[in-house]
C-alpha atoms as a PDB file:
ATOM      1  CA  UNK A   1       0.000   0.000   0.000  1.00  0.00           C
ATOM      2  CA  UNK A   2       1.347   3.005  -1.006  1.00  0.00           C
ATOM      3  CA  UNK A   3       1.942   6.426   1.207  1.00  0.00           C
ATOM      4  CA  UNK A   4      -0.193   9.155   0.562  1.00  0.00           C
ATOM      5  CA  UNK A   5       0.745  12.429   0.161  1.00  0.00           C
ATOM      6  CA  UNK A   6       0.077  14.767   3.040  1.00  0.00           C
ATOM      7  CA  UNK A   7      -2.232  17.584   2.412  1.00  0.00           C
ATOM      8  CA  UNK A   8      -1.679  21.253   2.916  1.00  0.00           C
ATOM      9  CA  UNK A   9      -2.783  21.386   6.567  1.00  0.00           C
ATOM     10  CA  UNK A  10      -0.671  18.341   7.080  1.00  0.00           C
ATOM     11  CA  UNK A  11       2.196  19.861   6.117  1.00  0.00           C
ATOM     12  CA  UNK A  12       1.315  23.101   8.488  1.00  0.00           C
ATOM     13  CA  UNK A  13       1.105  21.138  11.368  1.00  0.00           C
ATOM     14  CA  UNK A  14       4.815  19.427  10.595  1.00  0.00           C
ATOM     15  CA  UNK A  15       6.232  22.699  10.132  1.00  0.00           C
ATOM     16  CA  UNK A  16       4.820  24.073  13.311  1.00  0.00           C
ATOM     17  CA  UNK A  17       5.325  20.976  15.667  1.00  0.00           C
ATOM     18  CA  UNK A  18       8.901  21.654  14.297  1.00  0.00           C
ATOM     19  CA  UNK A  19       9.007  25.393  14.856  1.00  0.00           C
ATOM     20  CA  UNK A  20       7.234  25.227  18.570  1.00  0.00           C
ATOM     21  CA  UNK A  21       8.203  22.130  20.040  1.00  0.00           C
ATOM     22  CA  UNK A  22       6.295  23.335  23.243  1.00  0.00           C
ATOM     23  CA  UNK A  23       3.107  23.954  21.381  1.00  0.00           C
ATOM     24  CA  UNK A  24      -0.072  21.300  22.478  1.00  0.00           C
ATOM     25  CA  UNK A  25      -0.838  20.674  18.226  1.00  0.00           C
ATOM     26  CA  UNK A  26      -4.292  18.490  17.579  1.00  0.00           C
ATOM     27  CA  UNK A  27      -5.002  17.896  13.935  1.00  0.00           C
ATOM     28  CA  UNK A  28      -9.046  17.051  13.643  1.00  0.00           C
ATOM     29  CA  UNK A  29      -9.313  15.027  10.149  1.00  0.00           C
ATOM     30  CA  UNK A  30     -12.158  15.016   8.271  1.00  0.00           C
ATOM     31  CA  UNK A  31     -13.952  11.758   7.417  1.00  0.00           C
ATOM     32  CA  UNK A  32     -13.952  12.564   3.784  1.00  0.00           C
ATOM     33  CA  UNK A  33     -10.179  13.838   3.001  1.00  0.00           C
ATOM     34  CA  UNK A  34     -11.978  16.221   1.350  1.00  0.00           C
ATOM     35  CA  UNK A  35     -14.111  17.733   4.006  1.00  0.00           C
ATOM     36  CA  UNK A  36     -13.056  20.657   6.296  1.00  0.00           C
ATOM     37  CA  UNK A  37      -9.780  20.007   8.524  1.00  0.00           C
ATOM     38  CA  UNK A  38      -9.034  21.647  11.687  1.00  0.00           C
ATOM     39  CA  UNK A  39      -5.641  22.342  13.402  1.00  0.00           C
ATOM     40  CA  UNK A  40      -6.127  23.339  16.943  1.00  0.00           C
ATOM     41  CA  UNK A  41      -2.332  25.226  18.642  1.00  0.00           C
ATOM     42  CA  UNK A  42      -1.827  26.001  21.921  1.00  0.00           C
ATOM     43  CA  UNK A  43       1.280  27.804  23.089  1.00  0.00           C
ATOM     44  CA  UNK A  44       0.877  28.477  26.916  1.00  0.00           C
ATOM     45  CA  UNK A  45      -2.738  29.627  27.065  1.00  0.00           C
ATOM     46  CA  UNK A  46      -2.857  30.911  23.828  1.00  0.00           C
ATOM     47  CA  UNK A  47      -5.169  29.038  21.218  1.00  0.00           C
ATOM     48  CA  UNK A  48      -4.693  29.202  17.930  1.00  0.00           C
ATOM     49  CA  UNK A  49      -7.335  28.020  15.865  1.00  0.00           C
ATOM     50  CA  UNK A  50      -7.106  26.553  11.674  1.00  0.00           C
ATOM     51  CA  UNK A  51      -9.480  25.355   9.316  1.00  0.00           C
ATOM     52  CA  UNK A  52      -8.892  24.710   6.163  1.00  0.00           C
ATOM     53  CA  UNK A  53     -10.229  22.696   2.752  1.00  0.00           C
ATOM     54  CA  UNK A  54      -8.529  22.350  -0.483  1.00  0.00           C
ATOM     55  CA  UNK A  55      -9.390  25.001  -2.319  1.00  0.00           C
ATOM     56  CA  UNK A  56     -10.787  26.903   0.330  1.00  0.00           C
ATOM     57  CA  UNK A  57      -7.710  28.589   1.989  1.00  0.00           C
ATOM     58  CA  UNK A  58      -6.710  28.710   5.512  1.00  0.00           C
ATOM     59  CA  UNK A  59      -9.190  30.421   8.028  1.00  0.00           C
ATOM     60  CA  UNK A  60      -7.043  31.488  11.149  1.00  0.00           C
ATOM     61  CA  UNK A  61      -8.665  32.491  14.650  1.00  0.00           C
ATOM     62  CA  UNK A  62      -7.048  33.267  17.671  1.00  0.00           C
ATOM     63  CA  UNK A  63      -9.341  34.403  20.663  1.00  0.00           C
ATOM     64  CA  UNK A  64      -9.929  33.925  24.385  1.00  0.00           C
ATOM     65  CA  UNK A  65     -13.389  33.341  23.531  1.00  0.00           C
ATOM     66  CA  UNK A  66     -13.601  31.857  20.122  1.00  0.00           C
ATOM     67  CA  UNK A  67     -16.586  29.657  20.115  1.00  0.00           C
ATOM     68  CA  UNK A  68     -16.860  26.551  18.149  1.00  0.00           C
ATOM     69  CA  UNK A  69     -18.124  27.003  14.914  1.00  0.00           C
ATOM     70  CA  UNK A  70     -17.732  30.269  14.369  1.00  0.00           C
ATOM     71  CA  UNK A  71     -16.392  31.483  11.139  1.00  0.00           C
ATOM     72  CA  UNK A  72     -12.650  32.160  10.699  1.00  0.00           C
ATOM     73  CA  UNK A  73     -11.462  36.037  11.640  1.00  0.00           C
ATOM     74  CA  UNK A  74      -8.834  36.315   8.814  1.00  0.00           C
ATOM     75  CA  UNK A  75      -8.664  34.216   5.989  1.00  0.00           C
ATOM     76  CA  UNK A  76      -4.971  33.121   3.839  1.00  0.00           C
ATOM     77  CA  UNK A  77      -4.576  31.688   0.463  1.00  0.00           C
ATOM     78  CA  UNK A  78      -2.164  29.376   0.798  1.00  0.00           C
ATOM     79  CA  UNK A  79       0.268  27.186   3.452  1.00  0.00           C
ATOM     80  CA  UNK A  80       3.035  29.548   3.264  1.00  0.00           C
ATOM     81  CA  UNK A  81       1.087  33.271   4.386  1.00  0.00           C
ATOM     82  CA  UNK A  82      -0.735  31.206   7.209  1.00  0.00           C
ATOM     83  CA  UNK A  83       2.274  29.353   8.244  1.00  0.00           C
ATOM     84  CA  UNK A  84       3.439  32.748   8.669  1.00  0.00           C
ATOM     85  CA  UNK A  85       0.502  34.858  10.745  1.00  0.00           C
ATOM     86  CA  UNK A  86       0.027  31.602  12.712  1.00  0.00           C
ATOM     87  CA  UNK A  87       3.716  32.029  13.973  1.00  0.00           C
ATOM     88  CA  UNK A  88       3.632  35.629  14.071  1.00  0.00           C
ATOM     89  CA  UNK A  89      -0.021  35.162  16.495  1.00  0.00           C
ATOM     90  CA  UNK A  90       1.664  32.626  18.734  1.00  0.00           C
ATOM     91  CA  UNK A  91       5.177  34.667  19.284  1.00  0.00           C
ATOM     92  CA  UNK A  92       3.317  37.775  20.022  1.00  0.00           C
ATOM     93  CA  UNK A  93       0.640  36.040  21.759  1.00  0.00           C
ATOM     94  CA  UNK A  94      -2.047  38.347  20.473  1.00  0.00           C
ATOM     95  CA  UNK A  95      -5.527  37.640  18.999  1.00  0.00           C
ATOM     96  CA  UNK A  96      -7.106  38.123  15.899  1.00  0.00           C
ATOM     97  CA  UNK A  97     -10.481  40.198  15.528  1.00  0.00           C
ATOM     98  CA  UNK A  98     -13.515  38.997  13.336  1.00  0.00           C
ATOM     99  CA  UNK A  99     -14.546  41.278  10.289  1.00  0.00           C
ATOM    100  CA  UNK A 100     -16.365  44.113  11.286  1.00  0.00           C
ATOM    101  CA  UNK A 101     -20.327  44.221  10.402  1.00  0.00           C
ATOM    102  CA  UNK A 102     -20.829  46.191   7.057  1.00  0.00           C
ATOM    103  CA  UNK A 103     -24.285  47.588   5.434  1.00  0.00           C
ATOM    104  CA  UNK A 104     -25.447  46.839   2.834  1.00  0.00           C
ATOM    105  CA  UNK A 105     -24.468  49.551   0.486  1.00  0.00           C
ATOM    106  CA  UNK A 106     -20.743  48.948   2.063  1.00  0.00           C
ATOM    107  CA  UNK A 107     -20.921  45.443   0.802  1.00  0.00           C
ATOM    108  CA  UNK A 108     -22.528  46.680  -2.833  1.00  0.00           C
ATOM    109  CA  UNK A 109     -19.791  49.393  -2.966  1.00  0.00           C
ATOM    110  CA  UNK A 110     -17.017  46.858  -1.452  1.00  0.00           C
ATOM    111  CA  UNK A 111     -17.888  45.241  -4.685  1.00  0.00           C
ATOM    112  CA  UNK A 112     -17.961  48.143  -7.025  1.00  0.00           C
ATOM    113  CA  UNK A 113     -21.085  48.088  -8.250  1.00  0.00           C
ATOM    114  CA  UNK A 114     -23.183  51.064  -8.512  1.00  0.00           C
ATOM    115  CA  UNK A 115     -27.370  50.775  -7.675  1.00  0.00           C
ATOM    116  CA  UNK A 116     -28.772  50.838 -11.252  1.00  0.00           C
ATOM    117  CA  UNK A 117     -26.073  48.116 -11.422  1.00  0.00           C
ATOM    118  CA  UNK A 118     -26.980  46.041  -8.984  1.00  0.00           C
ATOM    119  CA  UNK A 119     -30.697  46.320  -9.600  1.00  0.00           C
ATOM    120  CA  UNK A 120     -29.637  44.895 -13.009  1.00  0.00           C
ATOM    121  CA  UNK A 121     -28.641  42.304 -11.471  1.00  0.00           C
ATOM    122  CA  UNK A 122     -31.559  41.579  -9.503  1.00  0.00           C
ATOM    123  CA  UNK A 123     -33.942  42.538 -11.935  1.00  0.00           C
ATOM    124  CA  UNK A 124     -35.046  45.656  -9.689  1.00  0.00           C
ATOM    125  CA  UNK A 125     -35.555  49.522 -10.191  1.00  0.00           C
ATOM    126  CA  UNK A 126     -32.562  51.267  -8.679  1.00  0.00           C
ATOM    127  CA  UNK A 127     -35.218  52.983  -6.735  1.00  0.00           C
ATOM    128  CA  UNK A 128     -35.950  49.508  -5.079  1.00  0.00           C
ATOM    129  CA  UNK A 129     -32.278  48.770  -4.193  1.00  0.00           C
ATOM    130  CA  UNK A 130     -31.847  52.223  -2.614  1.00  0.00           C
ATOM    131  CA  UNK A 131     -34.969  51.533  -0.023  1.00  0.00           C
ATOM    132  CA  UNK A 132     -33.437  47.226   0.766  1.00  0.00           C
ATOM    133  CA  UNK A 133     -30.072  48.989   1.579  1.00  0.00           C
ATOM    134  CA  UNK A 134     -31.857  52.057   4.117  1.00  0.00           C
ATOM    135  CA  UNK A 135     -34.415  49.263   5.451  1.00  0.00           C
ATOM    136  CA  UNK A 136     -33.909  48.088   8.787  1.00  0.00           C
ATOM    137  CA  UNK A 137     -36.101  45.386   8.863  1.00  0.00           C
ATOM    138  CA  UNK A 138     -35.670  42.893   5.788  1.00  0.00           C
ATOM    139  CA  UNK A 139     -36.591  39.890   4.812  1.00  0.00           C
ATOM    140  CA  UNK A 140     -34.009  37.135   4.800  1.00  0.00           C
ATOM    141  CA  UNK A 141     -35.291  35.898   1.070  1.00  0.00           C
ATOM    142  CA  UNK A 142     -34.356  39.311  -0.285  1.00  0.00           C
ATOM    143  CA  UNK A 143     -31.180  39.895   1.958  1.00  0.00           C
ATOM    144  CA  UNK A 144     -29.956  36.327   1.024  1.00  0.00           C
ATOM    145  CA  UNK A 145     -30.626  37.525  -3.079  1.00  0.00           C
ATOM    146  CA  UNK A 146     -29.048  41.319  -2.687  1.00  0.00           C
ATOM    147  CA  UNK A 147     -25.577  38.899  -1.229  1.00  0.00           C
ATOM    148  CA  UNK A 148     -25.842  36.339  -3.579  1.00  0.00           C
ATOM    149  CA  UNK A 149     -26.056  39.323  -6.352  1.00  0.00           C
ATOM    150  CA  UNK A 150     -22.751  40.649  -5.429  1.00  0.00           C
ATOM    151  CA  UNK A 151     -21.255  37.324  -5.602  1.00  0.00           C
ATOM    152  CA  UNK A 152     -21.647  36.961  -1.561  1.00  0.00           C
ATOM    153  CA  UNK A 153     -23.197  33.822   0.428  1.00  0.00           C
ATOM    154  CA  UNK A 154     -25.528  34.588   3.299  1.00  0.00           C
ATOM    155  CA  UNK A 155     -24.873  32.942   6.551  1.00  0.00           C
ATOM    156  CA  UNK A 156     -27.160  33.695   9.458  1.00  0.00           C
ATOM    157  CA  UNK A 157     -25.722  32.617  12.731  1.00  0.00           C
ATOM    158  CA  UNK A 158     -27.505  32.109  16.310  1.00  0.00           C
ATOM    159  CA  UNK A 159     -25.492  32.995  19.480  1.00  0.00           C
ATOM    160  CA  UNK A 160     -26.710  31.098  22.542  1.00  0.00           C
ATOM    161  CA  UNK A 161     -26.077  30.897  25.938  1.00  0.00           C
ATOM    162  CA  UNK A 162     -22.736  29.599  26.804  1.00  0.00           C
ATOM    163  CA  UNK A 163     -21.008  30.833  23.823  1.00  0.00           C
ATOM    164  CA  UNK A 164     -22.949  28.142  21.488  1.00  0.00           C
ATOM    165  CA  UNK A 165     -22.916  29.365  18.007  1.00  0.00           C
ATOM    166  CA  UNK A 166     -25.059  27.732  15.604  1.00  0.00           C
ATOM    167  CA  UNK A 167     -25.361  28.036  11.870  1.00  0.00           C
ATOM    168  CA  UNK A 168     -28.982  28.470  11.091  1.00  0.00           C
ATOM    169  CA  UNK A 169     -30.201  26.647   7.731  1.00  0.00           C
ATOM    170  CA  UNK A 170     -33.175  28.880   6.055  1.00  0.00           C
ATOM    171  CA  UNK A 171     -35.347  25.940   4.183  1.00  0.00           C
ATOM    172  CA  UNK A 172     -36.702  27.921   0.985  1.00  0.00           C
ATOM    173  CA  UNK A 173     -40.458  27.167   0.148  1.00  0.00           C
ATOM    174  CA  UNK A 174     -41.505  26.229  -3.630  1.00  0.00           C
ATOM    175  CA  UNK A 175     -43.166  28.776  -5.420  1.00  0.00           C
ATOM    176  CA  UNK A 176     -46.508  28.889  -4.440  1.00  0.00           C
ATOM    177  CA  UNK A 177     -46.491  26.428  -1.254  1.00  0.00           C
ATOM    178  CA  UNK A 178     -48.032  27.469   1.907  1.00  0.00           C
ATOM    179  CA  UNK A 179     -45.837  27.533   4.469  1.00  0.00           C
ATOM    180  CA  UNK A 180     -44.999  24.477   6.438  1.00  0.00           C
ATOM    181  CA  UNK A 181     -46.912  23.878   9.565  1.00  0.00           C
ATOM    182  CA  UNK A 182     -44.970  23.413  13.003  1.00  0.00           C
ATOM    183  CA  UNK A 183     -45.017  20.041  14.562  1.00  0.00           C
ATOM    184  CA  UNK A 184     -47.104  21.335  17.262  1.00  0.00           C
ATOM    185  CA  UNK A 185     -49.712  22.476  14.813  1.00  0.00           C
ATOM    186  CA  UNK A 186     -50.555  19.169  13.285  1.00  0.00           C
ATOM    187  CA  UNK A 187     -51.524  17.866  16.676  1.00  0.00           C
END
């Protein structure tokens, strides 16, 4: 049987078992070798946190308080510039800070797109983009389509008690279907 070649995160973790000896290093394999890996580093009682799947990049996370399954703070493109902050985190012993929240129009400018553009894109009047991105209150089918429009992914996260974070899964409803009755209801 032949040995398989190690993959990207594999050859992280060698090259930082060799540069901190001292460091508590836990590599969390995926089932699937191509699933999402983890790579868990602990210098002292500093955590530094890794995720990574091919194609995907390196998410890096360092925080006294990082909860599990949050989303990475900083993302890296390849083994060599997270090799790199993961070192520079540990030596320093300092954290990294999630992205800061953006509005809409933020995201739509981020992206340089003007409004007529967008609404182009979403098959709007300008005039209709310009009152979703001054809305407070919107619904998640049209937030998730003004993301997805300016090449985004929504994620909508829950934040519980106990610093449980869970990734909430919005089930769309066909065209046309009443909405789906609780469990409760059909008793």
């Amino acid at each position: 049987m032949g040995k398989t070649s190690l993959v990207a995160i594999e050859s992280l973790e060698k090259l930082l078992r060799k540069r901190f000896p001292d460091a508590t290093i836990e590599l969390d394999r995926p089932r699937n070798r191509a699933g999402n890996w983890f790579l868990d580093v602990a210098r002292g009682e500093h955590p530094v946190i890794i995720g990574w799947k091919d194609g995907a990049g390196f998410g890096v996370s360092s925080s006294p308080n990082h909860a599990y399954g949050e989303n990475p703070d900083e993302v890296y493109p390849n083994e060599e510039a997270a090799y790199g902050r993961v070192v520079s985190l540990l030596l320093s012993g300092s954290f990294t800070s999630p992205p800061e929240p953006v509005r809409l129009k933020e995201l739509r400018k981020a992206r340089g797109l003007s409004q007529a553009e967008l609404a182009d894109i979403l098959n709007k009047k300008q005039g209709e983009v310009s009152k979703i991105e001054r809305r407070q209150d919107v619904k998640l089918s049209t937030l998730r389509d003004y993301v997805e429009s300016v090449g985004g992914t929504l994620q909508v996260l829950a934040r519980l008690p106990g610093g449980v974070v869970k990734s909430i899964e919005i089930e769309e409803q066909p065209t046309g279907a009443p909405p789906a009755k609780s469990q409760s209801a059909q008793r």
